[in-house]
Protein backbone atom coordinates (compact mmCIF):
# COMPACT_ATOMS: atom_id res chain seq x y z
CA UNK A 1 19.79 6.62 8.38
CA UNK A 2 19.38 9.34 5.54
CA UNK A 3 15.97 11.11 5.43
CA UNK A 4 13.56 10.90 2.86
CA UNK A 5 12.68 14.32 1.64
CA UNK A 6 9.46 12.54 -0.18
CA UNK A 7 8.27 11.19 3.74
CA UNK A 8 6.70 14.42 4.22
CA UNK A 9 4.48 14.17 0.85
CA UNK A 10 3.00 10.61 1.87
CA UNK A 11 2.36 12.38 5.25
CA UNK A 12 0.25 14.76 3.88
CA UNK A 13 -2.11 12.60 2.12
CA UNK A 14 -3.34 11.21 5.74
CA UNK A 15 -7.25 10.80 5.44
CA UNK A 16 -6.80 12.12 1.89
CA UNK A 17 -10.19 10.05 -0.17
CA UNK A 18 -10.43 11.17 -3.84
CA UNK A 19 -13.53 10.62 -5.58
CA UNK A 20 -14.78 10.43 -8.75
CA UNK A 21 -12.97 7.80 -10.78
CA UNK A 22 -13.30 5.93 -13.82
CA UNK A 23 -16.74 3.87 -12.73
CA UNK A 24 -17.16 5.01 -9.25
CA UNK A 25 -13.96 3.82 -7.91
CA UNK A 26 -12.09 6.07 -4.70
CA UNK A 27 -8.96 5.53 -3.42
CA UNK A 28 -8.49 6.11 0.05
CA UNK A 29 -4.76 7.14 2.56
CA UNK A 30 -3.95 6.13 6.07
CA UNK A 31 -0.95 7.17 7.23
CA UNK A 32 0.99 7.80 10.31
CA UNK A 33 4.28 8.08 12.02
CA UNK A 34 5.31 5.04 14.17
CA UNK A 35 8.40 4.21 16.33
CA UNK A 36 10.84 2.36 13.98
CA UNK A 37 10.80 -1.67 14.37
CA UNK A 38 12.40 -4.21 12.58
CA UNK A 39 9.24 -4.57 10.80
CA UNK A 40 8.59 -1.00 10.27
CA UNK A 41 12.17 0.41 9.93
CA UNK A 42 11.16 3.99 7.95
CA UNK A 43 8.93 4.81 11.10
CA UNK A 44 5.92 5.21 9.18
CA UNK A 45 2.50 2.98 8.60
CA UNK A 46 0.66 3.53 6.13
CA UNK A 47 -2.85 2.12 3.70
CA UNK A 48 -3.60 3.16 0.34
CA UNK A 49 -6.44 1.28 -1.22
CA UNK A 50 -8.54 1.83 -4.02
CA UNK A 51 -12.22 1.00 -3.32
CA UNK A 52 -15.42 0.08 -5.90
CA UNK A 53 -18.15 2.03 -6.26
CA UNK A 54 -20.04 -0.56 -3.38
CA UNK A 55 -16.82 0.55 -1.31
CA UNK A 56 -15.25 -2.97 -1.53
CA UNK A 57 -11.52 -2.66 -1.98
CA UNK A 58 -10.38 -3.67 -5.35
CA UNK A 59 -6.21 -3.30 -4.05
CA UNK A 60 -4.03 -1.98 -1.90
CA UNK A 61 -0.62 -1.41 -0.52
CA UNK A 62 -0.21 -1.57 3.04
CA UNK A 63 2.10 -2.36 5.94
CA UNK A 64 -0.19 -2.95 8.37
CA UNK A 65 1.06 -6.89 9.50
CA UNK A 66 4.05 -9.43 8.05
CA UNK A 67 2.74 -11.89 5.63
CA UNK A 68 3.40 -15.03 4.79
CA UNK A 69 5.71 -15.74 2.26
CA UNK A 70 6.56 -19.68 0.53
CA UNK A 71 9.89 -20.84 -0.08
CA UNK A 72 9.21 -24.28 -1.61
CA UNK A 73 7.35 -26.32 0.97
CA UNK A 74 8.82 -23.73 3.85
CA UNK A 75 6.78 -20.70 4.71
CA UNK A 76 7.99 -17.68 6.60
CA UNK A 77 6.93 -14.45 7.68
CA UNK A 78 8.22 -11.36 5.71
CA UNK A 79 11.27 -9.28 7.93
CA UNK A 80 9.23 -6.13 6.87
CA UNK A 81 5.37 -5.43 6.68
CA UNK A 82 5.48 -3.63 3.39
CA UNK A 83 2.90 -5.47 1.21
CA UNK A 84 0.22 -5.68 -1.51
CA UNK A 85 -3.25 -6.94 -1.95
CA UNK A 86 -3.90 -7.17 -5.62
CA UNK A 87 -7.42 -8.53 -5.45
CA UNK A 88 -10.64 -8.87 -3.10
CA UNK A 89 -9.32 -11.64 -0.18
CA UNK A 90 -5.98 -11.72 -1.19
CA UNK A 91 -3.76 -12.53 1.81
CA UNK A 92 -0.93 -10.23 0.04
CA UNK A 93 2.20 -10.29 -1.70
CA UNK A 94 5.59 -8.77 -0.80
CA UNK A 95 6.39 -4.74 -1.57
CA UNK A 96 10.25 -3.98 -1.92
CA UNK A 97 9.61 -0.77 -0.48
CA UNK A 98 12.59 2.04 -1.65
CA UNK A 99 11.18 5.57 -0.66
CA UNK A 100 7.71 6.90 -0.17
CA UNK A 101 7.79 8.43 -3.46
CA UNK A 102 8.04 5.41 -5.20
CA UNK A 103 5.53 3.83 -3.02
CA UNK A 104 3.13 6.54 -4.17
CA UNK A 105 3.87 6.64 -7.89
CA UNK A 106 3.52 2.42 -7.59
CA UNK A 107 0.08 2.68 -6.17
CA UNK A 108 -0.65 4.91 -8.67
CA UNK A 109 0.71 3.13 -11.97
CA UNK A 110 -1.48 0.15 -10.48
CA UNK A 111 -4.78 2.30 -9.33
CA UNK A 112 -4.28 3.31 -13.21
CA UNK A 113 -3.91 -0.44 -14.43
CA UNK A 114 -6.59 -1.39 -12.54
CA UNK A 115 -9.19 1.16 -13.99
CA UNK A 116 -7.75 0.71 -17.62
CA UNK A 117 -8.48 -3.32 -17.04
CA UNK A 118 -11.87 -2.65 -15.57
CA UNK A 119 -13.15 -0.05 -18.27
């Protein structure tokens, strides 16, 4: 397996919160090294959600459990945990995860998104 040089940069934002968006918002970073699994296969878990000013989260990007995914009338359980929560309650929706820098600049283009739709 070839390392990613960018691993190290999601690493570092571990209990990273930033403050002071557009209309109170904060995003917040959990992140850890794990033993690889099948579900987990980059050895790494990780939470980045961005929070309202009342501190509810608004979305996030997570691998924190396999979700459930329908084919037709079938469902089944994703093969890796990588996975998004684009709203308040929402049970998630599958991440194609590449590298952790993409995973951080996708978080980002959505935190962005998010705030623009909100303003």
């Amino acid at each position: 397996m070839h390392r990613d040089p960018s691993l190290d940069t999601l690493l570092d934002l571990d209990g990273v919160i930033i403050g002071g968006l557009a209309g109170g918002h904060w995003v917040k970073f959990d992140v850890c090294r794990v033993p690889a699994t099948a579900g987990r296969p980059y050895g790494i878990r990780y939470s980045m959600t961005l929070h309202d000013a009342s501190g509810s989260r608004v979305f996030g990007m997570d691998n924190a459990h396999a979700i459930a995914i329908r084919r037709g009338v079938q469902t089944a359980r994703s093969r890796t945990f990588d996975h998004v929560h684009r709203a308040k309650g929402d049970k998630g929706i599958d991440y194609p995860y590449q590298d952790a820098a993409s995973l951080i600049r996708d978080f980002w283009l959505a935190v962005d998104r998010i705030l623009e739709e909100r303003k």
